[in-house]
N, C-alpha and C. Protein backbone atom coordinates (compact mmCIF):
# COMPACT_ATOMS: atom_id res chain seq x y z
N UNK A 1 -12.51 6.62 12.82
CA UNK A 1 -11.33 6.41 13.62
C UNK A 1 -11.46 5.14 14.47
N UNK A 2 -12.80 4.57 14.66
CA UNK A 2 -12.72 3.57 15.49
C UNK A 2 -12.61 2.25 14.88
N UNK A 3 -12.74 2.29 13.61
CA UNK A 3 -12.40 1.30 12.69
C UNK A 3 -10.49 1.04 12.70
N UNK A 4 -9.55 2.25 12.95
CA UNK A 4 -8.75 1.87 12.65
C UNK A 4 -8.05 1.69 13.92
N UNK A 5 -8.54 1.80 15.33
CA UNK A 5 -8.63 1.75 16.41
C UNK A 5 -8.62 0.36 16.79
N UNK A 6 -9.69 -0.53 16.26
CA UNK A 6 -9.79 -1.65 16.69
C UNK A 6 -8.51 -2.30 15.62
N UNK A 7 -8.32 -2.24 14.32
CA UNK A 7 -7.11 -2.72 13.81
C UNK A 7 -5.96 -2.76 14.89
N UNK A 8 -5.78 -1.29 15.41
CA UNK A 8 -4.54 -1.38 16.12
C UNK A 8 -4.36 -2.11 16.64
N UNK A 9 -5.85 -2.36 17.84
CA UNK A 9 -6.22 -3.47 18.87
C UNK A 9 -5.71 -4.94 18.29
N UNK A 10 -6.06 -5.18 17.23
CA UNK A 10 -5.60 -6.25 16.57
C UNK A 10 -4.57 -6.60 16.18
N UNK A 11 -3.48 -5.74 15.07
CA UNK A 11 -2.21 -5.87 15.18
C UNK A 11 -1.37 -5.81 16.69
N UNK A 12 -1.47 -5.02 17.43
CA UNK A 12 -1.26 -5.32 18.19
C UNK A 12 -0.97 -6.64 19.44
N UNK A 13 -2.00 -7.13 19.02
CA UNK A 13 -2.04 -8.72 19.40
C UNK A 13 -2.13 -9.54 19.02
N UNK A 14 -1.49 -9.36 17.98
CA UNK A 14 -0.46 -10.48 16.90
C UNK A 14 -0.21 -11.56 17.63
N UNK A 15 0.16 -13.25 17.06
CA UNK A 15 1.21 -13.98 18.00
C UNK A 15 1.41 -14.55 17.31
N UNK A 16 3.09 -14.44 17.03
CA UNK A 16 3.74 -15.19 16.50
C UNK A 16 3.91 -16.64 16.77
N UNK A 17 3.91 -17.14 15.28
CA UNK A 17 4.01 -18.09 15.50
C UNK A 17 5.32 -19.43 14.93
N UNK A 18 6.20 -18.37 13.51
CA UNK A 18 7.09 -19.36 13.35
C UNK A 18 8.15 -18.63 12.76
N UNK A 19 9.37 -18.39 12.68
CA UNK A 19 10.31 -17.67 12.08
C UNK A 19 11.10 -18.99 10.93
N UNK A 20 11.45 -18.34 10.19
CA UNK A 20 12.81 -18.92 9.04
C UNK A 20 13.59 -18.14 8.38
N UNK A 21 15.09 -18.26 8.93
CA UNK A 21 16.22 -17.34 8.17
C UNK A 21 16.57 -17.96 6.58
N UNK A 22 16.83 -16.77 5.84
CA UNK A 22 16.53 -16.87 4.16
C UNK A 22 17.99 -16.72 3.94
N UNK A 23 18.39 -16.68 2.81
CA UNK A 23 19.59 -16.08 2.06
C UNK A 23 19.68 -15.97 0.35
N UNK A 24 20.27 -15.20 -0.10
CA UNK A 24 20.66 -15.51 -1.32
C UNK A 24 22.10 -15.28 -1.71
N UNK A 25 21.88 -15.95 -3.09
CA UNK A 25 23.55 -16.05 -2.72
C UNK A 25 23.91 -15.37 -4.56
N UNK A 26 25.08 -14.78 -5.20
CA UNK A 26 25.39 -14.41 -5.95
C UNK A 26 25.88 -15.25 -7.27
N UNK A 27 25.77 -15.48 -8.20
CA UNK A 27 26.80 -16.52 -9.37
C UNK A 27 27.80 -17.67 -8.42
N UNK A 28 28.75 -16.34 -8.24
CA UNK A 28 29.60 -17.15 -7.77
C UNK A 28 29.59 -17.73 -6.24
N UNK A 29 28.33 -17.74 -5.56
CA UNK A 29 28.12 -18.53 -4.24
C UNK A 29 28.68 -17.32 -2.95
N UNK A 30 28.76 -15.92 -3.28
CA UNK A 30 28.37 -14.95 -2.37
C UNK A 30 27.44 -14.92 -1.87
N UNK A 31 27.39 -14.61 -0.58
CA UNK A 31 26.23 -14.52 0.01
C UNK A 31 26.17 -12.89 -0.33
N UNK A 32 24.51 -13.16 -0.90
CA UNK A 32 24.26 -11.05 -1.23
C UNK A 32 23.17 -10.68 -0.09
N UNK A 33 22.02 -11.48 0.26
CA UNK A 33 21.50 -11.14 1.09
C UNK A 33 20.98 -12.18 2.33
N UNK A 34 20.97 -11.28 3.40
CA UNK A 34 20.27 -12.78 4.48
C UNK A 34 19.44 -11.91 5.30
N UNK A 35 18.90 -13.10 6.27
CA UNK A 35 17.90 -12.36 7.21
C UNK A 35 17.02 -13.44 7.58
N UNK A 36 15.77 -12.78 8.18
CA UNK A 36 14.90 -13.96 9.15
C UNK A 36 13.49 -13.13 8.74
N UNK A 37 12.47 -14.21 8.49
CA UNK A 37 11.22 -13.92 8.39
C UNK A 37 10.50 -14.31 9.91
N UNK A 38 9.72 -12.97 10.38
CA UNK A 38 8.77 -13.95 11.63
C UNK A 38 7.44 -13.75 11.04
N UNK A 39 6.92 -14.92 11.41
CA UNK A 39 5.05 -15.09 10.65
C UNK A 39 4.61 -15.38 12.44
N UNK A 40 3.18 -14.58 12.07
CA UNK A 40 2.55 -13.98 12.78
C UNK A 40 0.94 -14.26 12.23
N UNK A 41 0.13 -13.98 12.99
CA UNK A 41 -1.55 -14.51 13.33
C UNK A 41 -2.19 -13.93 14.07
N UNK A 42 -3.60 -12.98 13.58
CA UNK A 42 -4.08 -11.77 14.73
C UNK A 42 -4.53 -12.94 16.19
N UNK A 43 -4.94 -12.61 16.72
CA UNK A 43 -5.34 -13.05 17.94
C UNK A 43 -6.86 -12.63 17.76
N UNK A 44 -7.57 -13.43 16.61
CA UNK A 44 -9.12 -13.30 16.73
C UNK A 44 -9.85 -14.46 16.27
N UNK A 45 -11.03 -14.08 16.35
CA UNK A 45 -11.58 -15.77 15.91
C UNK A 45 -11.74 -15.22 14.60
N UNK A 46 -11.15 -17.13 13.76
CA UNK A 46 -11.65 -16.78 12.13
C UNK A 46 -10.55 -15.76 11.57
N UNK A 47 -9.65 -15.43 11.98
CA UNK A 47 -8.29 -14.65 11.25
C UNK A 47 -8.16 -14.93 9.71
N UNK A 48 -8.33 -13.87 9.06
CA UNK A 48 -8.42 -14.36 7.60
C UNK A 48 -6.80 -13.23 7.28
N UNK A 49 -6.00 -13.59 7.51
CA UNK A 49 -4.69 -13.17 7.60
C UNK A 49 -3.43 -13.29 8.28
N UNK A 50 -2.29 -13.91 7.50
CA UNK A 50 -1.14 -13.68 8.68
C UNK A 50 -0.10 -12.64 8.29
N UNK A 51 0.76 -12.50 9.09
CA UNK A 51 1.87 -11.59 8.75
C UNK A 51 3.12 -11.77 9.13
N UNK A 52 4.05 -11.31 8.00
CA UNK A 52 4.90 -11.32 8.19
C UNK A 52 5.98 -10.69 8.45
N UNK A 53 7.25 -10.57 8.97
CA UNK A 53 8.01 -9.53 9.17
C UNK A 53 9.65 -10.26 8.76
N UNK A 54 9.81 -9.56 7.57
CA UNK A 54 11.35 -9.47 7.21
C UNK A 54 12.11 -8.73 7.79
N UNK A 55 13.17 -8.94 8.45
CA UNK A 55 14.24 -8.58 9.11
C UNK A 55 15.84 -8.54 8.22
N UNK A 56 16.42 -7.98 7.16
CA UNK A 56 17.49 -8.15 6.63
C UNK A 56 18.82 -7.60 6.55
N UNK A 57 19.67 -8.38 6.87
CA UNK A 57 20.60 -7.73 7.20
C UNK A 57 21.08 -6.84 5.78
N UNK A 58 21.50 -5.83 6.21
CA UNK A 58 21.38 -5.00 5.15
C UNK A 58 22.99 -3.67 5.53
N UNK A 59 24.04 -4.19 5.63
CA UNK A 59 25.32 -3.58 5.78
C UNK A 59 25.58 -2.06 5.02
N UNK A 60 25.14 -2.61 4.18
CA UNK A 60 24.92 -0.91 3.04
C UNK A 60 23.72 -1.11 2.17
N UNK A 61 23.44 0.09 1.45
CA UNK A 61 22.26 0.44 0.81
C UNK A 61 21.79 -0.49 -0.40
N UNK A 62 22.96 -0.68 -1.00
CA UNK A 62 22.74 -1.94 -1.98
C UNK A 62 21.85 -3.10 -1.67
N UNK A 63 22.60 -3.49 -0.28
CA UNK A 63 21.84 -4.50 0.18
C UNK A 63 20.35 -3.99 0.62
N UNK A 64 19.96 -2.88 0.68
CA UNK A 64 18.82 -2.54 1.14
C UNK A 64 17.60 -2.58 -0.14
N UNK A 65 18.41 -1.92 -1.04
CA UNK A 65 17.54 -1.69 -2.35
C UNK A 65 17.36 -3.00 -2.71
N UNK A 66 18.32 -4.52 -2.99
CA UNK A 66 17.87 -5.41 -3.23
C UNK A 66 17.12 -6.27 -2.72
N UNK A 67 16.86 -5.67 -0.90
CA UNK A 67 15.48 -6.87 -0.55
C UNK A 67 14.41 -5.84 -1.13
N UNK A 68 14.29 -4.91 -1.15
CA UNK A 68 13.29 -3.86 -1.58
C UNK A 68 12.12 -4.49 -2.93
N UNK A 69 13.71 -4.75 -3.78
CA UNK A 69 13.33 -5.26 -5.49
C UNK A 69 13.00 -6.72 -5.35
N UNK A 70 13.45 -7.66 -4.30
CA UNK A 70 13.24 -8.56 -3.99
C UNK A 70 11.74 -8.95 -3.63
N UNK A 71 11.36 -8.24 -2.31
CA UNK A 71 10.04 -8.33 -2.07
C UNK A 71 9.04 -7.71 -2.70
N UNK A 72 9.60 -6.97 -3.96
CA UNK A 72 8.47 -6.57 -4.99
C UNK A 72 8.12 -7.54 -5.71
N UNK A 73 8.36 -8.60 -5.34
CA UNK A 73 8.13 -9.94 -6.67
C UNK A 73 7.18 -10.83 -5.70
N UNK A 74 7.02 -10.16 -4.46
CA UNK A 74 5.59 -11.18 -3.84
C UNK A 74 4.25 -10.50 -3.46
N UNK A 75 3.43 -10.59 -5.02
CA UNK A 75 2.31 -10.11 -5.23
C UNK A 75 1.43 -11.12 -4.66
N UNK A 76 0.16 -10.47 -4.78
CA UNK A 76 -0.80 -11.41 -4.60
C UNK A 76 -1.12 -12.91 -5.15
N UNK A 77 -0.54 -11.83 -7.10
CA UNK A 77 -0.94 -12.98 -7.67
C UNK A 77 0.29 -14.36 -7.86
N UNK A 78 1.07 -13.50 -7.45
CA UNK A 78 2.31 -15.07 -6.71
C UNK A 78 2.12 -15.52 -5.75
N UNK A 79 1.31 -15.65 -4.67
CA UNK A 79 1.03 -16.44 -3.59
C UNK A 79 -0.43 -17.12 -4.27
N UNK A 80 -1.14 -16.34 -5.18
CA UNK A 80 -2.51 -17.18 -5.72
C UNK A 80 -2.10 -18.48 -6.51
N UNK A 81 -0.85 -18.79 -6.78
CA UNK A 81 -0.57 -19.76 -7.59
C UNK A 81 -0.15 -21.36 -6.64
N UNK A 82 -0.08 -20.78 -5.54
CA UNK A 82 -0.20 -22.26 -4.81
C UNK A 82 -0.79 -21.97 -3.69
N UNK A 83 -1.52 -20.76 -3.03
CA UNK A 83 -2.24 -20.90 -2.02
C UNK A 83 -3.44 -19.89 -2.84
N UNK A 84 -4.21 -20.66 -3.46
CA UNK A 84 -5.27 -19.68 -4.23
C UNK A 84 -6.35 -18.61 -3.28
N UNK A 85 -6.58 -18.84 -2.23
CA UNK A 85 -7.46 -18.24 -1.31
C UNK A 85 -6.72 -17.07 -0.68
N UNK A 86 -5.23 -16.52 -1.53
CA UNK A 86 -5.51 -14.96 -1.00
C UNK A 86 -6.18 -14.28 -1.72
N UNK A 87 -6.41 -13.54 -0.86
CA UNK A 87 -7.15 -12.15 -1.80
C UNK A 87 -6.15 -11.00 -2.36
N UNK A 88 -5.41 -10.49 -0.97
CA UNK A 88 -4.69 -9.73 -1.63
C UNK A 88 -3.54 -9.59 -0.22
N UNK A 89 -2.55 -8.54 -0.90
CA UNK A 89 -1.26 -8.76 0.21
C UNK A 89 -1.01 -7.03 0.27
N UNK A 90 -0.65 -6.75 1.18
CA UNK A 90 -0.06 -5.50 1.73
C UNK A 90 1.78 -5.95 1.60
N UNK A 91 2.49 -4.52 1.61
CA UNK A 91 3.86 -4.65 1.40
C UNK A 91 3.96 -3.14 1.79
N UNK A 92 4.46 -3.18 3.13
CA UNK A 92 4.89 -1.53 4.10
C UNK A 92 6.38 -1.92 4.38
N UNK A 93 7.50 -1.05 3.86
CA UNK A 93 8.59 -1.06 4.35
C UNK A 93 8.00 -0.17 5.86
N UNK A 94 9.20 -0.74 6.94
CA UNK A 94 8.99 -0.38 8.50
C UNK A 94 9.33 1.61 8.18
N UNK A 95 9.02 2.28 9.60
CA UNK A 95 9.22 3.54 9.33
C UNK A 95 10.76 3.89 9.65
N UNK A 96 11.69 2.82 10.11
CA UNK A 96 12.45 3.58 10.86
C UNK A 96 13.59 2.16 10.55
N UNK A 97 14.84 2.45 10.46
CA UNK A 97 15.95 1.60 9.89
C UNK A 97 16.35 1.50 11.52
N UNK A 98 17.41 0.54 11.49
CA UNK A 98 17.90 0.05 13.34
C UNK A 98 18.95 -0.26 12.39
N UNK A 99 20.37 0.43 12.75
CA UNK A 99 21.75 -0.17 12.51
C UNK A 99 21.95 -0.27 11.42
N UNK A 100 22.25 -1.78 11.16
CA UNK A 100 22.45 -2.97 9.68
C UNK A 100 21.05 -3.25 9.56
N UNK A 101 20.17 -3.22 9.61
CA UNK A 101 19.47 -4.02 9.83
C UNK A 101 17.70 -2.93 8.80
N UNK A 102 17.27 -3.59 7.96
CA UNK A 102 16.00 -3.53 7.38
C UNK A 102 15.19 -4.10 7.16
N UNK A 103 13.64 -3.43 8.08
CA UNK A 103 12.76 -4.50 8.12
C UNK A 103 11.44 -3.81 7.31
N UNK A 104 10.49 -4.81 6.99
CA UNK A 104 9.79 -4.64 6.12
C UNK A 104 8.36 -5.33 6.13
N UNK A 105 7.54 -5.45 6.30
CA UNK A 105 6.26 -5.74 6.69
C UNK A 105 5.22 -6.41 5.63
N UNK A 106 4.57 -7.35 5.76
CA UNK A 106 4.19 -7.73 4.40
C UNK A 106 2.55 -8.88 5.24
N UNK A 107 1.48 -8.18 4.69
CA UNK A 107 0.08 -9.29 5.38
C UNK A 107 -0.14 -9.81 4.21
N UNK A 108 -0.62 -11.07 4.62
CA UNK A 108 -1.18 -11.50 3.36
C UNK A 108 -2.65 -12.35 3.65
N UNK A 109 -3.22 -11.12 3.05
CA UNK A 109 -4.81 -11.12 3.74
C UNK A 109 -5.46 -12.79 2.60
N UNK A 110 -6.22 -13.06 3.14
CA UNK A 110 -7.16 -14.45 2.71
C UNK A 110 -8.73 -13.83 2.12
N UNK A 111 -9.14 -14.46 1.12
CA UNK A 111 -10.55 -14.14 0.73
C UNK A 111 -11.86 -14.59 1.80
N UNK A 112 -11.48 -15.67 3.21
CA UNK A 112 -12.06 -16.00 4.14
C UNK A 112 -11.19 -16.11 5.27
N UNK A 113 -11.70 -16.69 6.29
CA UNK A 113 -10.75 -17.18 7.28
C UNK A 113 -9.88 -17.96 7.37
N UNK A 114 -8.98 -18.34 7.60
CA UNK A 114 -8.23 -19.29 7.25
C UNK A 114 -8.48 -20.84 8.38
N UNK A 115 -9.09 -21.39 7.34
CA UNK A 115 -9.82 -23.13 7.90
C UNK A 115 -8.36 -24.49 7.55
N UNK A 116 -7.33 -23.82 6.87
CA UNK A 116 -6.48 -25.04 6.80
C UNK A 116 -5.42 -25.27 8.18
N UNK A 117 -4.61 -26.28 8.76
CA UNK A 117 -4.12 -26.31 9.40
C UNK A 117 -2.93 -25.00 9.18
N UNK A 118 -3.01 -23.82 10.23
CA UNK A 118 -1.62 -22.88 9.62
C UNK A 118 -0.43 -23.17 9.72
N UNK A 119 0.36 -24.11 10.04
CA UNK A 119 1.42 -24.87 10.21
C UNK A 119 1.68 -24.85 8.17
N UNK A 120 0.45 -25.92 7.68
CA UNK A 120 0.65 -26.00 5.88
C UNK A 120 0.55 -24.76 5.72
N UNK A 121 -0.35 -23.66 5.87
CA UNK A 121 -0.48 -22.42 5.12
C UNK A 121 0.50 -21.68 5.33
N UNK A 122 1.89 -21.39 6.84
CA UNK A 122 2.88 -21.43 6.39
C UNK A 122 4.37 -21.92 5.54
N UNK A 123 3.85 -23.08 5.60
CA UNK A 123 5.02 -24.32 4.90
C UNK A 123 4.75 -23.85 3.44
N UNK A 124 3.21 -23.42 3.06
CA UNK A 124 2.83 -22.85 1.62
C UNK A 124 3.41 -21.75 1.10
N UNK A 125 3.70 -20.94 2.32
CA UNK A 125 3.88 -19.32 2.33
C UNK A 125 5.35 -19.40 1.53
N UNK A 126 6.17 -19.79 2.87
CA UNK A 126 7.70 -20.23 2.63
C UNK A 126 7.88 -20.83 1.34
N UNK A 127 7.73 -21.92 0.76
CA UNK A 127 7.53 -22.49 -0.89
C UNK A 127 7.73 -21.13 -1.70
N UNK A 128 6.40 -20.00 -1.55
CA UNK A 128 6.38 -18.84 -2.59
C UNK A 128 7.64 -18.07 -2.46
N UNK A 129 7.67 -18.09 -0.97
CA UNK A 129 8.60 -16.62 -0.84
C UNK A 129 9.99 -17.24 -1.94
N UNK A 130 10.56 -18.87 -1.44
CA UNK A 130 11.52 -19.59 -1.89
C UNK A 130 11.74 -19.76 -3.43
N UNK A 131 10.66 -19.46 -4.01
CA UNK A 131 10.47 -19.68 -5.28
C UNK A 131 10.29 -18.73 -6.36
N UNK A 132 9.58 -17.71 -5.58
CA UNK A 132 8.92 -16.27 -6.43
C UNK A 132 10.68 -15.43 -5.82
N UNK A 133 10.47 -15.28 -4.76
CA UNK A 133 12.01 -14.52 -4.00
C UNK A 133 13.48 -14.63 -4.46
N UNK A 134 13.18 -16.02 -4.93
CA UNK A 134 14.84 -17.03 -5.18
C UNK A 134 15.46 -16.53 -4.16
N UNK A 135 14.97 -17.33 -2.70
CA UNK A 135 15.52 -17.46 -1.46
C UNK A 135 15.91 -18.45 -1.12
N UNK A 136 16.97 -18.63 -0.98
CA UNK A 136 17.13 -20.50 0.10
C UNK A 136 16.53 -20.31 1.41
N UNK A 137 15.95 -20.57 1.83
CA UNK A 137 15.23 -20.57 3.15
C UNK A 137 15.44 -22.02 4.38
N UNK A 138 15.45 -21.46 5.18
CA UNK A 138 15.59 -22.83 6.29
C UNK A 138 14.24 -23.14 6.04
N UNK A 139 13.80 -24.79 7.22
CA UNK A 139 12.54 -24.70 7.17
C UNK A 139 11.97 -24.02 8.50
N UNK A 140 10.64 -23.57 8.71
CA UNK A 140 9.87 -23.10 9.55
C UNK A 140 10.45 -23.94 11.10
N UNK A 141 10.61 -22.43 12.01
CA UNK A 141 10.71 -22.99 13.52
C UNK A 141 9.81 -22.39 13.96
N UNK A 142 9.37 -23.39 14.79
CA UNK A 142 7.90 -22.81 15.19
C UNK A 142 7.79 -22.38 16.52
N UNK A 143 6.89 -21.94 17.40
CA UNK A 143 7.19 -21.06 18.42
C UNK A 143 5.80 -21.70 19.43
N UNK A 144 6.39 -22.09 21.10
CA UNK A 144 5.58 -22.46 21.41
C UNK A 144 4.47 -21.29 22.19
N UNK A 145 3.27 -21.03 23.09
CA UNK A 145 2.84 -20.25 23.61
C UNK A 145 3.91 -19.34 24.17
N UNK A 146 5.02 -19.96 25.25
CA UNK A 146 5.59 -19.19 26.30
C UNK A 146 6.91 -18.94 25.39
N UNK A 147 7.42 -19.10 24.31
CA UNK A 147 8.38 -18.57 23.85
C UNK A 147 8.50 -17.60 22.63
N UNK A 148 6.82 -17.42 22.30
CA UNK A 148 6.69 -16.54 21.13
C UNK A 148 6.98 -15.53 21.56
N UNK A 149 7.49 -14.39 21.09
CA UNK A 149 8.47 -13.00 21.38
C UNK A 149 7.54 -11.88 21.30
N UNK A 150 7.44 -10.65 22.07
CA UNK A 150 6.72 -9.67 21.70
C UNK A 150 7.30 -9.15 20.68
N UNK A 151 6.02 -7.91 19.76
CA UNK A 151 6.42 -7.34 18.89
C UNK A 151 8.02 -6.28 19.27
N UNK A 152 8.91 -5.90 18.26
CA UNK A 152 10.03 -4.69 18.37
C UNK A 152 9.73 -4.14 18.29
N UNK A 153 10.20 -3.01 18.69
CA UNK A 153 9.88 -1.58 18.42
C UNK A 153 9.83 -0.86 17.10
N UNK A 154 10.30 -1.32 16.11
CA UNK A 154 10.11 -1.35 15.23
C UNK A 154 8.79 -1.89 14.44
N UNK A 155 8.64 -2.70 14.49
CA UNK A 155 7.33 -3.82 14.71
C UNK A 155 6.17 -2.44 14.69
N UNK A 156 6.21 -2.29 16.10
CA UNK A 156 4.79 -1.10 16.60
C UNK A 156 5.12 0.00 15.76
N UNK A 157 6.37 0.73 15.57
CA UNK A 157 6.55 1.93 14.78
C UNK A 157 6.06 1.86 13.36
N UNK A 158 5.54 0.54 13.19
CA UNK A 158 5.09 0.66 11.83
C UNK A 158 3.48 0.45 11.42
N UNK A 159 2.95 0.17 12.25
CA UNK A 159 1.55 -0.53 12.47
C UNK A 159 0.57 0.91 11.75
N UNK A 160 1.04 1.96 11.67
CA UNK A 160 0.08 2.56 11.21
C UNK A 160 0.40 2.44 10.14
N UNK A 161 1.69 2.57 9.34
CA UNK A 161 1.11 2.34 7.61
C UNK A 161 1.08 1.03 7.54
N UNK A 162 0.84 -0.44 8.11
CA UNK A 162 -0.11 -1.30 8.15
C UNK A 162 -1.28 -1.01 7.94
N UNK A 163 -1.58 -0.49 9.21
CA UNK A 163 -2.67 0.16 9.02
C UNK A 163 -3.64 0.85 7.59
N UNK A 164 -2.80 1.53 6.90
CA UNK A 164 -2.83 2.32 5.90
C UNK A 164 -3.04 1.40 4.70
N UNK A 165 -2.03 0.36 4.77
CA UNK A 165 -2.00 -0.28 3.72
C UNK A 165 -3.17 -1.07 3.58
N UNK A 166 -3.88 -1.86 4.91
CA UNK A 166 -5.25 -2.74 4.92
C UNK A 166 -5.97 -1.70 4.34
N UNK A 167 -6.25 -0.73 4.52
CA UNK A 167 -7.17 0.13 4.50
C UNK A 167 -7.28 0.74 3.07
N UNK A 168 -6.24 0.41 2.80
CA UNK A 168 -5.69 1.16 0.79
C UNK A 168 -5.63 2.58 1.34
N UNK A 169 -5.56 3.18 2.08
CA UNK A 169 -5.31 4.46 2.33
C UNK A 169 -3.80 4.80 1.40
N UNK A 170 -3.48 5.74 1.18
CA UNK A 170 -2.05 6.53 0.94
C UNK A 170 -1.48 6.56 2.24
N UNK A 171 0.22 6.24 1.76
CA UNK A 171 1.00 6.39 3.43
C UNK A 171 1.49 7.54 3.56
């Protein structure tokens, strides 16, 4: 238990560091889905992981099931094709829906720490999601110390099957 104790400790003190709103759009130039990614960075030395949090607007269920099928297309081995040093990725839908609105949780752990500037290793991230996702994506806004946002409540309501998921546990 104290193994997953100190995780908490850790997710927990996350800090964000850059958000970018996505969209996709239909044949005929409908917009079918949108929303905002925030990327995130434990607060330890040598962090061999960041995370992310999809936020999508999601009006009805349709729209829910298709970020669902959407973010099933960002495996590991689709981020290994231009950032080769993950190891592997977690993918926890949140426990608890808010409104319109579905969020969804996604780490994407590193085979070491991460030694590149993270500014590129997000600009890398965004590329996959844009490409593997077929997202139009803004580019990365980045967040200074005093304006990075605490986690939502949502956010914390989900940290244990985070939790679960680092761990390969069953949720």
């Amino acid at each position: 238990m104290k193994n997953n104790d100190k995780l908490l400790e850790i997710l927990q003190s996350e800090k964000f560091l850059a958000f970018f709103d996505f969209n996709t759009r239909t044949e005929n130039g409908k917009s079918e889905l949108s929303g905002l990614c925030k990327v995130a960075l434990p607060q330890i030395d040598n962090p061999d992981y960041m995370s992310l949090t999809f936020i999508f607007d999601t009006p009805n269920e349709d729209a829910q099931e298709i970020a669902q099928t959407t973010l099933s297309k960002l495996t590991a081995e689709t981020f290994q094709k231009t950032l080769p040093e993950v190891y592997a990725t977690t993918s926890v839908p949140a426990s608890m829906l808010q409104g319109e609105n579905y969020i969804h949780q996604m780490d994407i752990i590193f085979s070491s720490p991460i030694r590149e500037d993270v500014r590129d290793v997000i600009n890398k991230i965004v590329f996959v999601i844009r490409h593997a996702a077929d997202f139009a994506t803004e580019a990365p806004q980045w967040w200074d110390e005093s304006d990075a946002p605490a986690p939502t409540e949502a956010e914390k309501a989900n940290w244990t099957a985070r939790i679960k998921a680092i761990l390969g546990l069953d949720s």
